[in-house]
N, C-alpha and C. Protein backbone atom coordinates (compact mmCIF):
# COMPACT_ATOMS: atom_id res chain seq x y z
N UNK A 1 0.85 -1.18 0.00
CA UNK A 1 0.00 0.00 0.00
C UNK A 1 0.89 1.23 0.00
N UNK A 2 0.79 2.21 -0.76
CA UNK A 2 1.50 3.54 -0.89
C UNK A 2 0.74 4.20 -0.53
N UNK A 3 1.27 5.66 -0.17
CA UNK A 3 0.55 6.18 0.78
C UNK A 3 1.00 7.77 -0.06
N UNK A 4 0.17 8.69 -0.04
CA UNK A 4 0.67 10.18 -0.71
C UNK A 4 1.05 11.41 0.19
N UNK A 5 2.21 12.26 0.10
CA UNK A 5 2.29 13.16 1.75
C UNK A 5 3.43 13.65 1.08
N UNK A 6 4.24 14.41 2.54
CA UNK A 6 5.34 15.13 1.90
C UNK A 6 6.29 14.48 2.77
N UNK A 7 7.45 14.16 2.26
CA UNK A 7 8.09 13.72 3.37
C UNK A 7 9.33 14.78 3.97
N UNK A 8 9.57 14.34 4.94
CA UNK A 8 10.58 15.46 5.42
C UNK A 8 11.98 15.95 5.18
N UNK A 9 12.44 15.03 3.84
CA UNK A 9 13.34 15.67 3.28
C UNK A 9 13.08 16.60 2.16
N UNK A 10 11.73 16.50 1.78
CA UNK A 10 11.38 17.39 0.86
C UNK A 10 10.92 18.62 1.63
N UNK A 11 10.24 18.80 2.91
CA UNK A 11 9.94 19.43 3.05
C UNK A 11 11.60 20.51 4.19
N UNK A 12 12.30 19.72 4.07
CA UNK A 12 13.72 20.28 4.28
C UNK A 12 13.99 21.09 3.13
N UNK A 13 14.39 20.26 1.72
CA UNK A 13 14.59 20.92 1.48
C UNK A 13 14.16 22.45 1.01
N UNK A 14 12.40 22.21 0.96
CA UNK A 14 11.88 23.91 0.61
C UNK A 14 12.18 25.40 1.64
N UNK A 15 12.02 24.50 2.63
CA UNK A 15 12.89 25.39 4.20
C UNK A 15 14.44 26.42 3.39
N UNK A 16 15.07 25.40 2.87
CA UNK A 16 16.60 25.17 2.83
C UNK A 16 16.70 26.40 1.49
N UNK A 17 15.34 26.77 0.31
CA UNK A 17 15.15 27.39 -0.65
C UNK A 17 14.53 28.75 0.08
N UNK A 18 14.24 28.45 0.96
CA UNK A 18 13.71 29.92 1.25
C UNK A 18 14.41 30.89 2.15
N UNK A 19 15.88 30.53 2.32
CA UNK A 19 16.99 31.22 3.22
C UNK A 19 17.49 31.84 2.27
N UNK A 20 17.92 33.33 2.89
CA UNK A 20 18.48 34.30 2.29
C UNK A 20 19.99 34.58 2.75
N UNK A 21 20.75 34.12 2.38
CA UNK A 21 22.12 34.29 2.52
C UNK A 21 22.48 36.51 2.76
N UNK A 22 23.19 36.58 3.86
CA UNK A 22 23.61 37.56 4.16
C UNK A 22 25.16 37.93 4.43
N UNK A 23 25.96 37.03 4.59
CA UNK A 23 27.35 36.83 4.41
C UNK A 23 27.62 35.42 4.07
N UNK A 24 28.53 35.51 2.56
CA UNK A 24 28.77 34.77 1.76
C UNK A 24 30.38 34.46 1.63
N UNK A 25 31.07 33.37 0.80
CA UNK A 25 32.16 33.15 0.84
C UNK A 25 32.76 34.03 -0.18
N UNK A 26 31.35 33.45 -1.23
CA UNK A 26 31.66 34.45 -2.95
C UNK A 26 30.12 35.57 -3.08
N UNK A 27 30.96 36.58 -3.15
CA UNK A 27 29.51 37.86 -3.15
C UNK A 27 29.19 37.31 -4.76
N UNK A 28 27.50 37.48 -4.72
CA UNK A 28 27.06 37.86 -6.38
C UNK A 28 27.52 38.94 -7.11
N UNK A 29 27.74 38.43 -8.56
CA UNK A 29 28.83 39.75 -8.96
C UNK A 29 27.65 40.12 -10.67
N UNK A 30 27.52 40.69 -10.74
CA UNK A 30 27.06 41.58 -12.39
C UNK A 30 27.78 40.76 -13.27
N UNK A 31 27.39 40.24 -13.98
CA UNK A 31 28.14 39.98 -15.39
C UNK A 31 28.84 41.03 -15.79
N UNK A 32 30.24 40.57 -15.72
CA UNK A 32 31.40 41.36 -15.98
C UNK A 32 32.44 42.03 -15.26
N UNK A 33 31.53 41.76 -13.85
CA UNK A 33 32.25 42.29 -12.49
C UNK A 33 31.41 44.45 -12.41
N UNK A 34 32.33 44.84 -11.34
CA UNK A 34 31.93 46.17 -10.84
C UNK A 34 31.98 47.46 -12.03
N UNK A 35 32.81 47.29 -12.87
CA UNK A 35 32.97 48.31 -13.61
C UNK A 35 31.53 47.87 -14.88
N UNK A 36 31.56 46.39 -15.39
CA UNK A 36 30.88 46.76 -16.08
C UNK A 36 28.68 46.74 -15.37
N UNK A 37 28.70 46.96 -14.11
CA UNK A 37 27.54 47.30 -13.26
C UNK A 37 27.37 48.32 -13.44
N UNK A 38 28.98 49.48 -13.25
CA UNK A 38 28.64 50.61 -13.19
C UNK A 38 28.48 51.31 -14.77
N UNK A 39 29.01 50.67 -15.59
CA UNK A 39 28.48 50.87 -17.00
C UNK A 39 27.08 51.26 -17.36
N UNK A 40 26.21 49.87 -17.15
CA UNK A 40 24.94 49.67 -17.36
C UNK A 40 24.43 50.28 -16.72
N UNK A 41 24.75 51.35 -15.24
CA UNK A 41 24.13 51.89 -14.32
C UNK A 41 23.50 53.42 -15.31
N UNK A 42 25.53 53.56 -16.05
CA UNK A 42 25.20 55.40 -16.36
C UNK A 42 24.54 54.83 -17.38
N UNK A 43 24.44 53.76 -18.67
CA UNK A 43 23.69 53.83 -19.68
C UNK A 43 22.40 54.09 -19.31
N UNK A 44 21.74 53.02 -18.65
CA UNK A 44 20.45 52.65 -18.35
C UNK A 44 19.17 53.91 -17.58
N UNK A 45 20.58 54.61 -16.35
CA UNK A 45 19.46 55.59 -15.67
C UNK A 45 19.22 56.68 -16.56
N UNK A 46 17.66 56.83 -17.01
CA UNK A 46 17.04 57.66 -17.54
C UNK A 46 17.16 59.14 -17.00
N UNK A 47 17.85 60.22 -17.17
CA UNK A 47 17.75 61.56 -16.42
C UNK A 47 16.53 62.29 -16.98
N UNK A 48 15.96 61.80 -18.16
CA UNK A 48 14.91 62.67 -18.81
C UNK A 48 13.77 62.21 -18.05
N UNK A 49 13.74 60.82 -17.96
CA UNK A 49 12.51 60.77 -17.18
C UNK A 49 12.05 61.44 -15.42
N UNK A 50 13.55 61.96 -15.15
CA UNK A 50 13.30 62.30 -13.61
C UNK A 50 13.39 63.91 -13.66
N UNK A 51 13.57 64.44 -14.96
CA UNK A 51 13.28 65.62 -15.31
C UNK A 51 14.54 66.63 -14.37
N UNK A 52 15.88 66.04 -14.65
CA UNK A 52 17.03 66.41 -14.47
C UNK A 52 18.35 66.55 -15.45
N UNK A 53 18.62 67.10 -14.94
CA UNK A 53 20.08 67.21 -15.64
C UNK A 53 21.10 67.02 -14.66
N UNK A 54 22.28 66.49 -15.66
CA UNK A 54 23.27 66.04 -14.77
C UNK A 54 24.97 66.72 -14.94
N UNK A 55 24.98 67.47 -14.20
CA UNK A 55 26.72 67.71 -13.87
C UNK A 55 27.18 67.03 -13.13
N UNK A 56 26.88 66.57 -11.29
CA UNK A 56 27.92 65.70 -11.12
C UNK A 56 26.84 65.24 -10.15
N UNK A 57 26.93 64.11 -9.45
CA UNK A 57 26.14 63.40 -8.11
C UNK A 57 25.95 64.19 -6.88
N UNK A 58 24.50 64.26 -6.89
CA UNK A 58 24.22 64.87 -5.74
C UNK A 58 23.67 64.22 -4.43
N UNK A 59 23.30 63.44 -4.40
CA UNK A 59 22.54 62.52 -4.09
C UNK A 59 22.92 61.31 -4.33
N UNK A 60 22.02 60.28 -2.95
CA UNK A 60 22.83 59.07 -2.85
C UNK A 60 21.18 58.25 -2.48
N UNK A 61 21.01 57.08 -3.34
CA UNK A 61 20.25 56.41 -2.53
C UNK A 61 20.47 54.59 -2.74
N UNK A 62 20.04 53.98 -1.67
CA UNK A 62 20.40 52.48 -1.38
C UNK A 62 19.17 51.55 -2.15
N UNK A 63 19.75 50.64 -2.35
CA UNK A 63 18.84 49.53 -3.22
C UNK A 63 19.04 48.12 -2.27
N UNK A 64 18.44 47.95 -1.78
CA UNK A 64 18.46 46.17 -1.50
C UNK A 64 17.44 44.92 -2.25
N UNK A 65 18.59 44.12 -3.14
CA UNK A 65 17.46 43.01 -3.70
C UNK A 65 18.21 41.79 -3.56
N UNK A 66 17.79 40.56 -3.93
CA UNK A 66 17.72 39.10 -3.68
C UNK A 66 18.68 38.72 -5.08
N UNK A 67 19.34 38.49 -5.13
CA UNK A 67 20.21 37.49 -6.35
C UNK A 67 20.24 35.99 -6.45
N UNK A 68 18.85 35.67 -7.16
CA UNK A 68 18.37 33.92 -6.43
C UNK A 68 19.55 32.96 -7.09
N UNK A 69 19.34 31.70 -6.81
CA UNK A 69 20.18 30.85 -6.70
C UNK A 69 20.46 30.28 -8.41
N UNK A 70 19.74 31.10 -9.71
CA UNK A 70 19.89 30.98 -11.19
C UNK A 70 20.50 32.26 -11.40
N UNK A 71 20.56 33.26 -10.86
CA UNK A 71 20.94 34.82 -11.07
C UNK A 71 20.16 36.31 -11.00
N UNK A 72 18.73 35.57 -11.68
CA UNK A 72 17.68 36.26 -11.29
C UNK A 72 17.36 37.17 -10.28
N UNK A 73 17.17 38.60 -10.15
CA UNK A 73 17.01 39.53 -9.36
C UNK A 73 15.76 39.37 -8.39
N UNK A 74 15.18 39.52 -7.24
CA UNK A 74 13.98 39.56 -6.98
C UNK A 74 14.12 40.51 -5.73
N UNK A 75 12.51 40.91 -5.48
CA UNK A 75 12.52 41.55 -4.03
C UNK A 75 13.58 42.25 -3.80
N UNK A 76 13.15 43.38 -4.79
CA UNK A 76 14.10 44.70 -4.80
C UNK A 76 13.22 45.53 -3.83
N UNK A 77 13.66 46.54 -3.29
CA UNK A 77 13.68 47.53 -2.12
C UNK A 77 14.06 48.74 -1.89
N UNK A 78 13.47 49.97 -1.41
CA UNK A 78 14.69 51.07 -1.37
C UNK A 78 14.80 51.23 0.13
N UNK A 79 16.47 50.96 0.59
CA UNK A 79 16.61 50.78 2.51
C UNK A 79 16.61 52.72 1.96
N UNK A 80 17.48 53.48 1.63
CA UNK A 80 17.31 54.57 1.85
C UNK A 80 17.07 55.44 0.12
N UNK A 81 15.87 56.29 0.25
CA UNK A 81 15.45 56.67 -0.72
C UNK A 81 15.71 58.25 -0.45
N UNK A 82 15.45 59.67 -1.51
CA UNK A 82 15.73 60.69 -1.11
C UNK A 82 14.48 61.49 -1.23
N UNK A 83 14.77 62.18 -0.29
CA UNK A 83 13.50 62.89 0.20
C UNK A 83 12.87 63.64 -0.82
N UNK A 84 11.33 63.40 -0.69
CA UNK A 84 10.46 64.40 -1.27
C UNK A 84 10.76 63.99 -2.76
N UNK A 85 11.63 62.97 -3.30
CA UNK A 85 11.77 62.70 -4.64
C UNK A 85 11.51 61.15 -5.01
N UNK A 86 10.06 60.78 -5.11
CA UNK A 86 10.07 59.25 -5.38
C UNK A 86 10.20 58.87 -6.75
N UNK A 87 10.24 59.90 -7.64
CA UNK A 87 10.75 59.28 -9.10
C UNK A 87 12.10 58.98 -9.50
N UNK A 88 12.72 59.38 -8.30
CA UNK A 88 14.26 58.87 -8.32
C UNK A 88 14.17 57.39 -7.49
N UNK A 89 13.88 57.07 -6.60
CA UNK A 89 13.15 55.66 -6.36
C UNK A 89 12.95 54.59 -7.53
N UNK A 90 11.81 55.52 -8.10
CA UNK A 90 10.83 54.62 -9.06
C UNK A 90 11.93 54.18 -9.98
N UNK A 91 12.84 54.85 -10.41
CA UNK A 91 13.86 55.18 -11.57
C UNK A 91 14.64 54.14 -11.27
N UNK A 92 15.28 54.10 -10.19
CA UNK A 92 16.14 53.22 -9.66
C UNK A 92 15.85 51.84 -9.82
N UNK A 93 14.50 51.38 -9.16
CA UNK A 93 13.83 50.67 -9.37
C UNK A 93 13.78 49.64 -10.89
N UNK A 94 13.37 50.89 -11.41
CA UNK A 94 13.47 50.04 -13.30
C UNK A 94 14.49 50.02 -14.06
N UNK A 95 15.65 50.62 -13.16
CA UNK A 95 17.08 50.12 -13.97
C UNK A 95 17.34 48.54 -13.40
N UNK A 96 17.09 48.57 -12.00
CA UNK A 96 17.30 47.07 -11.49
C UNK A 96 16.50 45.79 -12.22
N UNK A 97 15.44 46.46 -12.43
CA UNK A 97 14.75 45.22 -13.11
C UNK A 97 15.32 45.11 -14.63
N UNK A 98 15.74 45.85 -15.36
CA UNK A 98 16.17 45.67 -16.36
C UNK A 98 17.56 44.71 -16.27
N UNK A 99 18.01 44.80 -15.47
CA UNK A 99 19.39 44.14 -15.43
C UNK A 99 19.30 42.77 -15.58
N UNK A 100 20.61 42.09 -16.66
CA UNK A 100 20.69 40.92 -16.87
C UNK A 100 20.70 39.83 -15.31
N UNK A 101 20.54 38.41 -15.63
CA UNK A 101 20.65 37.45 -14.61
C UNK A 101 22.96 38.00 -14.12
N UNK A 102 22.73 37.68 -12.47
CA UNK A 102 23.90 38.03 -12.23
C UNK A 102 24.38 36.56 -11.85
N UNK A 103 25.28 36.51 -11.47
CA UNK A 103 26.34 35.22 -11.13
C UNK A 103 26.19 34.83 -9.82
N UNK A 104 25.46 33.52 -9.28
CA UNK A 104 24.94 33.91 -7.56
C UNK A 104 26.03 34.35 -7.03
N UNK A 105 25.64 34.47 -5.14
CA UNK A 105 26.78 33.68 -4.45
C UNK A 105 27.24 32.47 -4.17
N UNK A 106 27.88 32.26 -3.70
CA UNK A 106 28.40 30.52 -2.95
C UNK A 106 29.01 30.89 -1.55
N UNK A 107 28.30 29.93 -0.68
CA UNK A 107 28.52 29.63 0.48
C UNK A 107 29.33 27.97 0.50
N UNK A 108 30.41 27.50 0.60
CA UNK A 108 30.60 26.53 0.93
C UNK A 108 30.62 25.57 -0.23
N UNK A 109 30.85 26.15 -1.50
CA UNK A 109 31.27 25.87 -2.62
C UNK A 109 29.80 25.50 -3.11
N UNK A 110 28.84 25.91 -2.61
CA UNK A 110 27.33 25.87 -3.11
C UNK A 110 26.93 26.94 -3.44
N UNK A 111 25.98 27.43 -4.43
CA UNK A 111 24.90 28.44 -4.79
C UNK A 111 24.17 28.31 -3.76
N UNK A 112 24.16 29.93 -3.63
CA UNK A 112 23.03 30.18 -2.60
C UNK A 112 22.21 31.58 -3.03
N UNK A 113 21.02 31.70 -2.55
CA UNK A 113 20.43 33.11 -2.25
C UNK A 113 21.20 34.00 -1.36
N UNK A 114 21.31 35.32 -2.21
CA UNK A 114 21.76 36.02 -1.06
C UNK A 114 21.13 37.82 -1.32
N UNK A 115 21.28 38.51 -0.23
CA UNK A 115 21.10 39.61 -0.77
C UNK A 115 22.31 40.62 -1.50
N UNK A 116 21.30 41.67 -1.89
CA UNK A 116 22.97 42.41 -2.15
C UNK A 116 22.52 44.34 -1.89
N UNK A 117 23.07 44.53 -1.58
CA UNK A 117 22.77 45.97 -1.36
C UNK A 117 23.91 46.97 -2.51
N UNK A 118 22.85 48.23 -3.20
CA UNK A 118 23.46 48.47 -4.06
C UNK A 118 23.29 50.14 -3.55
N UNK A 119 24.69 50.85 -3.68
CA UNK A 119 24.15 52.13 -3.32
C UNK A 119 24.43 53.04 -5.00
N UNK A 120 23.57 54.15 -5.18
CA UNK A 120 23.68 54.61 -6.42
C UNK A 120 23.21 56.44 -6.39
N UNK A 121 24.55 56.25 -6.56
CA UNK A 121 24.79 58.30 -6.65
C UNK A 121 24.22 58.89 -7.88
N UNK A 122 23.18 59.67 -7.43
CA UNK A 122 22.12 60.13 -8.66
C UNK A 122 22.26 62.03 -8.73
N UNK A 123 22.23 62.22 -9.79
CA UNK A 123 21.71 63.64 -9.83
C UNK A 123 20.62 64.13 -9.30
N UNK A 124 20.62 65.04 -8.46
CA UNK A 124 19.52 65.84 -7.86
C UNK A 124 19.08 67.20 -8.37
N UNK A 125 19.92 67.90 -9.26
CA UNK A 125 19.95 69.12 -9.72
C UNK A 125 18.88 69.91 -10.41
């Protein structure tokens, strides 16, 4: 007689998928590493849409999102956003989602979830 259920290594391992790695051995890195992040950063952020112009960085705001265990971005966030300006938020926001799958981390010579916090110096002018 067979019997239908979950057993408890399966249900280990979904536990084991839903941890978010916060210090890692290998940080998630951008395809291409830091310079070419910060590439895609100046291509990508729209200044027309935030109805600015840009001479030099005025302003600073923080991004926290999830780099899942294929590369895939998720559960993006703003820890610090700038005041009285949420289209610099919003902006921020849809450069992240545009971004290609990144390279996870590894904990222990395994892929893991982890987060990553991104800070990004914007024109305020």
């Amino acid at each position: 007689m067979s019997s239908i259920g979950f057993s408890q290594d399966a249900i280990s391992v979904q536990k084991e998928d839903t941890i978010i790695e916060t210090i890692v051995d290998e940080m998630a890195q951008f395809p291409g590493g830091r310079k070419e992040l910060l590439k895609f950063l100046v291509k990508e952020i729209d200044y027309n849409r935030i109805n600015v112009g840009c001479s030099s960085p005025s302003g600073k705001l923080v991004l926290k999102f999830v780099i899942e265990k294929n590369g895939a971005i998720s559960n993006i966030s703003i820890v610090r956003g700038l005041s009285n300006r949420p289209e610099f938020d919003q902006e921020a926001i849809r450069v992240v989602k545009l971004m290609p799958n990144w390279i996870p981390a590894k904990t222990g010579g395994e892929i893991v979830r982890s987060y990553f916090i991104l800070p990004i110096e914007i024109c305020t002018e």
